[in-house]
PDB file of N, CA and C in Angstrom:
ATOM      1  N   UNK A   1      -3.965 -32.830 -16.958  1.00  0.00           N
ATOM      2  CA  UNK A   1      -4.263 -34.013 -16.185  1.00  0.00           C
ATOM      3  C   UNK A   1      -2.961 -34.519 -15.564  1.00  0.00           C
ATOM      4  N   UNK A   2      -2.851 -35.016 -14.420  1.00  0.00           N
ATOM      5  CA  UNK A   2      -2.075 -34.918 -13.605  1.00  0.00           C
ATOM      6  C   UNK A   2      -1.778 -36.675 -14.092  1.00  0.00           C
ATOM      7  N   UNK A   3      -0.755 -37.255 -13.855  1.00  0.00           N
ATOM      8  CA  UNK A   3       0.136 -38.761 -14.252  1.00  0.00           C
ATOM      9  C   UNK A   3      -1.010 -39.239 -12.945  1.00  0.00           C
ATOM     10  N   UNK A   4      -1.187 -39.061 -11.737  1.00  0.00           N
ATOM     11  CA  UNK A   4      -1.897 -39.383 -11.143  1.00  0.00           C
ATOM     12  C   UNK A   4      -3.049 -39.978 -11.477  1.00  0.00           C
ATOM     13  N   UNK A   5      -3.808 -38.793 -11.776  1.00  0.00           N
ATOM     14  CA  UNK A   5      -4.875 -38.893 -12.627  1.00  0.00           C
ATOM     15  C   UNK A   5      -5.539 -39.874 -13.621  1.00  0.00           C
ATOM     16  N   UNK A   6      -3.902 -40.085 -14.534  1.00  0.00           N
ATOM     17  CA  UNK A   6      -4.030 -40.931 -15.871  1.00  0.00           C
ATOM     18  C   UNK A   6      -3.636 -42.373 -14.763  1.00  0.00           C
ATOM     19  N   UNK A   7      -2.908 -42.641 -14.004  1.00  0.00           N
ATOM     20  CA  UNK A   7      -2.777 -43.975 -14.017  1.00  0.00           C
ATOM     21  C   UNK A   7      -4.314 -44.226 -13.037  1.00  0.00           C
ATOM     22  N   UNK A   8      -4.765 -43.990 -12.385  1.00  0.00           N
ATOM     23  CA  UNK A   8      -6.026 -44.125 -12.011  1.00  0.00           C
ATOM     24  C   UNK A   8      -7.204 -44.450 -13.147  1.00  0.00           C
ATOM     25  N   UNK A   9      -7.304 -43.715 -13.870  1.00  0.00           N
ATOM     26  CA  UNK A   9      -7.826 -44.008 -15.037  1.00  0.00           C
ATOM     27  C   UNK A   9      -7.712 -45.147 -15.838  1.00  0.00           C
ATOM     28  N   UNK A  10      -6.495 -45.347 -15.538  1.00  0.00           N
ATOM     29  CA  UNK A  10      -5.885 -46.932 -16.784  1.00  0.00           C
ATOM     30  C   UNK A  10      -6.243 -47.991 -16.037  1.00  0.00           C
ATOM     31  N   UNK A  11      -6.262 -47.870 -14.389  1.00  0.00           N
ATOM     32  CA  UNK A  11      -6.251 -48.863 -13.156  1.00  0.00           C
ATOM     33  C   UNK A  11      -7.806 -49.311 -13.115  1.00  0.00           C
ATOM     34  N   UNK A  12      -8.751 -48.063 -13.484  1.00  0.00           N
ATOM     35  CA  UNK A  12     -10.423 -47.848 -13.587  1.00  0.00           C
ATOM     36  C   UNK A  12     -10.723 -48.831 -14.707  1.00  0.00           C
ATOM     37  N   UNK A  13      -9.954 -48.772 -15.601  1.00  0.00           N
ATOM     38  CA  UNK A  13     -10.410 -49.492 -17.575  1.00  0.00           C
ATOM     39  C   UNK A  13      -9.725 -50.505 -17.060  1.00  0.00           C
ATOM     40  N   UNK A  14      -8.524 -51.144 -16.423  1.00  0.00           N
ATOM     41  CA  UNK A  14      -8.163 -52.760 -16.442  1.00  0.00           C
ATOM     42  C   UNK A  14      -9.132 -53.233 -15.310  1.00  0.00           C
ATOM     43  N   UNK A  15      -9.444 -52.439 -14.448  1.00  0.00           N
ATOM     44  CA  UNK A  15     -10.352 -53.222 -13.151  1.00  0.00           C
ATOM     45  C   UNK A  15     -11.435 -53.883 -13.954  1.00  0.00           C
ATOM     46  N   UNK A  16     -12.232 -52.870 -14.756  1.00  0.00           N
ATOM     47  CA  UNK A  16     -13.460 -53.223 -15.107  1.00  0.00           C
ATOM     48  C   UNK A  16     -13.122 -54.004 -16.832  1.00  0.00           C
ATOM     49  N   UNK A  17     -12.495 -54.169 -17.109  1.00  0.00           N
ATOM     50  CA  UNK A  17     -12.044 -54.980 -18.222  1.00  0.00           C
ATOM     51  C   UNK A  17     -12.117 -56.598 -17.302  1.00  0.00           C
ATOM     52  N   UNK A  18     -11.226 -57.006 -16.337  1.00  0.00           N
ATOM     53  CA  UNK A  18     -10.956 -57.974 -15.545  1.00  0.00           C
ATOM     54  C   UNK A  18     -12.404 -58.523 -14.768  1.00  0.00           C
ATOM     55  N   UNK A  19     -13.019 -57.596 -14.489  1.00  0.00           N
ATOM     56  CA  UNK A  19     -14.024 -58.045 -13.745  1.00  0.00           C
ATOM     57  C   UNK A  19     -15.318 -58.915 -14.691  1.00  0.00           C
ATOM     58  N   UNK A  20     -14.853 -58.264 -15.947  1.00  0.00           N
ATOM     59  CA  UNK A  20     -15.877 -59.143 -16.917  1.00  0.00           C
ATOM     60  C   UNK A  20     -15.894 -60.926 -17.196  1.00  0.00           C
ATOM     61  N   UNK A  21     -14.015 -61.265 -16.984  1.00  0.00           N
ATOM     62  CA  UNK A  21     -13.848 -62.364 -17.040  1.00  0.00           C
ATOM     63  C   UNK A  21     -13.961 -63.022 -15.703  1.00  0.00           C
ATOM     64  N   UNK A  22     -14.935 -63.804 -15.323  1.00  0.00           N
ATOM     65  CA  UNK A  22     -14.904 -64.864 -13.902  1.00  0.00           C
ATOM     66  C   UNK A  22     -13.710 -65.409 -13.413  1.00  0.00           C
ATOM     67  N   UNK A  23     -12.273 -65.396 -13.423  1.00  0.00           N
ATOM     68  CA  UNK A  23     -11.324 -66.127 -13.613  1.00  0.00           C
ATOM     69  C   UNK A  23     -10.348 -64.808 -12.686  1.00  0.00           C
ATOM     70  N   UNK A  24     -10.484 -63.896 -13.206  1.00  0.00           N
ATOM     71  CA  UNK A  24     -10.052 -62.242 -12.781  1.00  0.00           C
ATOM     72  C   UNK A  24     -10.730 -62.048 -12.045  1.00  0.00           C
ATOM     73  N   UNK A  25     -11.491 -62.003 -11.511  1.00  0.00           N
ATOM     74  CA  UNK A  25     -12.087 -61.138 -10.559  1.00  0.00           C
ATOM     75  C   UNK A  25     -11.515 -60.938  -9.459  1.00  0.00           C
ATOM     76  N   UNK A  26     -10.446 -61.430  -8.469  1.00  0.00           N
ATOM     77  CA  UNK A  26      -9.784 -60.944  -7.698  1.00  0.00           C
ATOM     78  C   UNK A  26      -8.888 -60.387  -8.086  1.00  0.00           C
ATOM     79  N   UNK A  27      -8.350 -60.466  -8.984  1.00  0.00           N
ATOM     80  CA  UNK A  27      -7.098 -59.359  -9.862  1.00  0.00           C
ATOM     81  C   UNK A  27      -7.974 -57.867  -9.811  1.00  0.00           C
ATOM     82  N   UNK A  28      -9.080 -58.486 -10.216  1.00  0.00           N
ATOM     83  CA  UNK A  28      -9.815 -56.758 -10.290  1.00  0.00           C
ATOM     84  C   UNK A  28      -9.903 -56.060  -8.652  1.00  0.00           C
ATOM     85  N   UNK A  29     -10.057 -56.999  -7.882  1.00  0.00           N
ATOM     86  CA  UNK A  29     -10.260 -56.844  -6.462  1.00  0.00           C
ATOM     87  C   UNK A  29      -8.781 -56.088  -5.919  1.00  0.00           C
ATOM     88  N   UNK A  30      -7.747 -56.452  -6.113  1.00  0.00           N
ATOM     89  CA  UNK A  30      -6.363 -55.956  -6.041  1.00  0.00           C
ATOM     90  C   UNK A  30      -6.098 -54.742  -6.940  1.00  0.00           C
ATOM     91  N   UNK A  31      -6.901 -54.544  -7.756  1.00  0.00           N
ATOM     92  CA  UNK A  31      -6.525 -53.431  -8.941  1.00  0.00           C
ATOM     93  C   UNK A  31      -7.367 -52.148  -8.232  1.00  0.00           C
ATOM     94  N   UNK A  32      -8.201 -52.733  -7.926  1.00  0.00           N
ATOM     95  CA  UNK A  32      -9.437 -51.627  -6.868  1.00  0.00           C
ATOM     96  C   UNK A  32      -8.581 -51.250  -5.499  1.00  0.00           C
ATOM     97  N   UNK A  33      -7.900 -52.230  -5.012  1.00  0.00           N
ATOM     98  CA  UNK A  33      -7.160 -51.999  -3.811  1.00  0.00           C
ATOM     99  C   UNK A  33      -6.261 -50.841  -4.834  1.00  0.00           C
ATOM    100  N   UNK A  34      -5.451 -51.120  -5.303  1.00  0.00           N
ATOM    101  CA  UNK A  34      -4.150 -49.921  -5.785  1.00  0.00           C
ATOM    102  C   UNK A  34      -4.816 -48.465  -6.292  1.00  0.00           C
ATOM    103  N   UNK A  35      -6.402 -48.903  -7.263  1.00  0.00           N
ATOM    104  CA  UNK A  35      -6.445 -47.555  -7.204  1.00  0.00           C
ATOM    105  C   UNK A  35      -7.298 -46.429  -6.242  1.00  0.00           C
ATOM    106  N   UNK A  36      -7.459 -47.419  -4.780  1.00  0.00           N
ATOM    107  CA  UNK A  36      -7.859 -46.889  -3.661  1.00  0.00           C
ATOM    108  C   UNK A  36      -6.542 -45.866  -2.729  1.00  0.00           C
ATOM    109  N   UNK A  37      -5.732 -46.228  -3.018  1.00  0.00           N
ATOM    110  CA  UNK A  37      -4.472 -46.393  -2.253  1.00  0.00           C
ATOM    111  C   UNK A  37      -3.719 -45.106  -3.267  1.00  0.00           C
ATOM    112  N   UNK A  38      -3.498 -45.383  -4.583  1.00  0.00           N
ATOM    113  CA  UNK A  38      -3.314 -43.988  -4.934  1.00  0.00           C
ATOM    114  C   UNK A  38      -4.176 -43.171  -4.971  1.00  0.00           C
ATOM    115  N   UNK A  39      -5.011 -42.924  -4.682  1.00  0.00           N
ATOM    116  CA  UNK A  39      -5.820 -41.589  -3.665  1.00  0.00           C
ATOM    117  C   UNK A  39      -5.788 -40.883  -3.114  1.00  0.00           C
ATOM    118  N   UNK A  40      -5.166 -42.412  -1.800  1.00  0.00           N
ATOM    119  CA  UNK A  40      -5.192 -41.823  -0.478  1.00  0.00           C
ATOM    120  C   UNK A  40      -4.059 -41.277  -0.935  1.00  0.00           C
ATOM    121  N   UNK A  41      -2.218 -41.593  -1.568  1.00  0.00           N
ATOM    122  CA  UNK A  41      -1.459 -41.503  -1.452  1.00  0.00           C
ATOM    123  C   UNK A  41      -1.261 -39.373  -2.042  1.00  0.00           C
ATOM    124  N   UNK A  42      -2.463 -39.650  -3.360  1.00  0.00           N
ATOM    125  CA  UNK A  42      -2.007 -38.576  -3.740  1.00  0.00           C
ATOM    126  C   UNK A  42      -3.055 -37.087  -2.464  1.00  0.00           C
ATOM    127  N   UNK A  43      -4.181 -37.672  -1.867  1.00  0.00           N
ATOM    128  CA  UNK A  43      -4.884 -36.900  -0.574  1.00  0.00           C
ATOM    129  C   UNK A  43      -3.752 -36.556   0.367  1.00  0.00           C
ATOM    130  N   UNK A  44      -2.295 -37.260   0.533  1.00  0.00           N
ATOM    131  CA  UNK A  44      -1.349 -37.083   1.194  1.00  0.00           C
ATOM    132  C   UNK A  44      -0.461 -36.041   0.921  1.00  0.00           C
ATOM    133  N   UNK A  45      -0.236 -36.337  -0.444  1.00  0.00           N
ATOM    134  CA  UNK A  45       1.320 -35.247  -0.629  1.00  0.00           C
ATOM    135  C   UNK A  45       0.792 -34.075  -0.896  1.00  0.00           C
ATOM    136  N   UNK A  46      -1.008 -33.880  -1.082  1.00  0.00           N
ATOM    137  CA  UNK A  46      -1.518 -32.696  -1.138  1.00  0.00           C
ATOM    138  C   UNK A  46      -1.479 -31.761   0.022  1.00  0.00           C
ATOM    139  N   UNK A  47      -2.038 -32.467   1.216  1.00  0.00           N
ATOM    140  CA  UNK A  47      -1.823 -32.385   2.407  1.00  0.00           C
ATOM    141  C   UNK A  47      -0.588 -31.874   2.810  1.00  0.00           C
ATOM    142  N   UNK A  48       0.591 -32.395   2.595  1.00  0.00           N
ATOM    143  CA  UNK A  48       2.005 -32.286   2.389  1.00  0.00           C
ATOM    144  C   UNK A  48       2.143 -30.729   1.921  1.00  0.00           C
ATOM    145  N   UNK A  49       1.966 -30.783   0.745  1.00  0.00           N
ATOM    146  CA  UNK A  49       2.561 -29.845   0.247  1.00  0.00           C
ATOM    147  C   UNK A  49       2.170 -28.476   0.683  1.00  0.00           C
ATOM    148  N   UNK A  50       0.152 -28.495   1.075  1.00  0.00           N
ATOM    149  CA  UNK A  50      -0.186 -26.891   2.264  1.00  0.00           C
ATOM    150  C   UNK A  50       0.861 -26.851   3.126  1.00  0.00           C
ATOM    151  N   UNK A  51       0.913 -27.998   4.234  1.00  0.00           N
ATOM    152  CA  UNK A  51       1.996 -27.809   5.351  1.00  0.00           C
ATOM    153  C   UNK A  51       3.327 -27.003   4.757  1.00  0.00           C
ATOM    154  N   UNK A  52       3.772 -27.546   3.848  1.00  0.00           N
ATOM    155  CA  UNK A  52       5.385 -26.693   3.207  1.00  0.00           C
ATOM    156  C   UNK A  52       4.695 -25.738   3.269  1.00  0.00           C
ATOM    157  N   UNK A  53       3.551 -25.393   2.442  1.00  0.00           N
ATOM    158  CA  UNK A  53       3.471 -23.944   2.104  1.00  0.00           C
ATOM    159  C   UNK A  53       3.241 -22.975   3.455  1.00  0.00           C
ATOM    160  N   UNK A  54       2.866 -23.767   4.175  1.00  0.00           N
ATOM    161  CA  UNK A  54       2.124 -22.656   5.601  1.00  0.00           C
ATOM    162  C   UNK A  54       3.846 -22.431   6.379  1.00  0.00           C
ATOM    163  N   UNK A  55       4.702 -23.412   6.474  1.00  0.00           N
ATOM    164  CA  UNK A  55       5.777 -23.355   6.647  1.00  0.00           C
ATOM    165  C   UNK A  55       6.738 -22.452   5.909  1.00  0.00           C
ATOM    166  N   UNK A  56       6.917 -22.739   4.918  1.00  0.00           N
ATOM    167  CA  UNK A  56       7.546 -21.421   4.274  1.00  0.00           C
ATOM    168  C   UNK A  56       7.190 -20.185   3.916  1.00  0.00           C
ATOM    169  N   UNK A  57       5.752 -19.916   4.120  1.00  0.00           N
ATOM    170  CA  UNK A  57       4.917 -18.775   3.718  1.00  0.00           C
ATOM    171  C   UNK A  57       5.289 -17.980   5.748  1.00  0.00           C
ATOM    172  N   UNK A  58       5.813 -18.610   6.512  1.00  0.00           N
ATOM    173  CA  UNK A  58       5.644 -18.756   7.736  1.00  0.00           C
ATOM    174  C   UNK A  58       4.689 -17.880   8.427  1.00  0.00           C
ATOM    175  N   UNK A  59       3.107 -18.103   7.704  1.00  0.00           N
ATOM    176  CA  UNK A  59       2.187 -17.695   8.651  1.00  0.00           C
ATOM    177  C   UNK A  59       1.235 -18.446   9.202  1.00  0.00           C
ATOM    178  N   UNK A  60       0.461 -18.592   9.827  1.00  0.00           N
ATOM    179  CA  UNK A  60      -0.252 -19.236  10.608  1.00  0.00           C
ATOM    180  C   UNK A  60      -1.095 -19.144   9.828  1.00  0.00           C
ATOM    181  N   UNK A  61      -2.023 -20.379   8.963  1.00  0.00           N
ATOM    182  CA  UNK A  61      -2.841 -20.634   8.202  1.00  0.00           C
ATOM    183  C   UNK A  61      -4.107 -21.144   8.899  1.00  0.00           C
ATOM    184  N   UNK A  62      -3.329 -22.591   9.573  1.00  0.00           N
ATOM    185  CA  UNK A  62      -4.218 -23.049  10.186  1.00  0.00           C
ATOM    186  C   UNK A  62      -4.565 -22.611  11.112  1.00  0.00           C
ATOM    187  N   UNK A  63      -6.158 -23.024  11.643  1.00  0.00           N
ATOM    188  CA  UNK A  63      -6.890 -22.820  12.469  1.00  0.00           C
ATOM    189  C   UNK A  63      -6.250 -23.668  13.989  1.00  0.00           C
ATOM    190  N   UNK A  64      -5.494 -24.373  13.575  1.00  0.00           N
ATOM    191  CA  UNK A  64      -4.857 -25.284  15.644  1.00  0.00           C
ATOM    192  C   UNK A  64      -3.478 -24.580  15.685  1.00  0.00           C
TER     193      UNK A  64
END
């Protein structure tokens, strides 16, 4: 399991821990924002890292 992975997970159990108390609920709303965002962040360096590879593999992978 990827650190990714696990802090998403911990971000999933405090969102919904927070959302139980009326008082939190926008904390949970911000906690949902971060673990939206590491997502996208980790959908990125995945992204990232084919490009290196098509780059240093230097063949034409992609289709454009």
């Amino acid at each position: 399991m990827t650190s990714v992975n696990v802090k998403k997970i911990l971000l999933f159990e405090a969102r919904d821990k927070l959302r139980t108390e009326e008082n939190n609920y926008e904390f949970a709303q911000v906690l949902e924002f971060l673990e939206n965002r590491i997502s996208f962040l980790a959908f990125q360096f995945q992204v990232l890292n084919f490009c290196f590879f098509c780059f240093k593999t230097k063949e034409n992978l992609l289709p454009f």
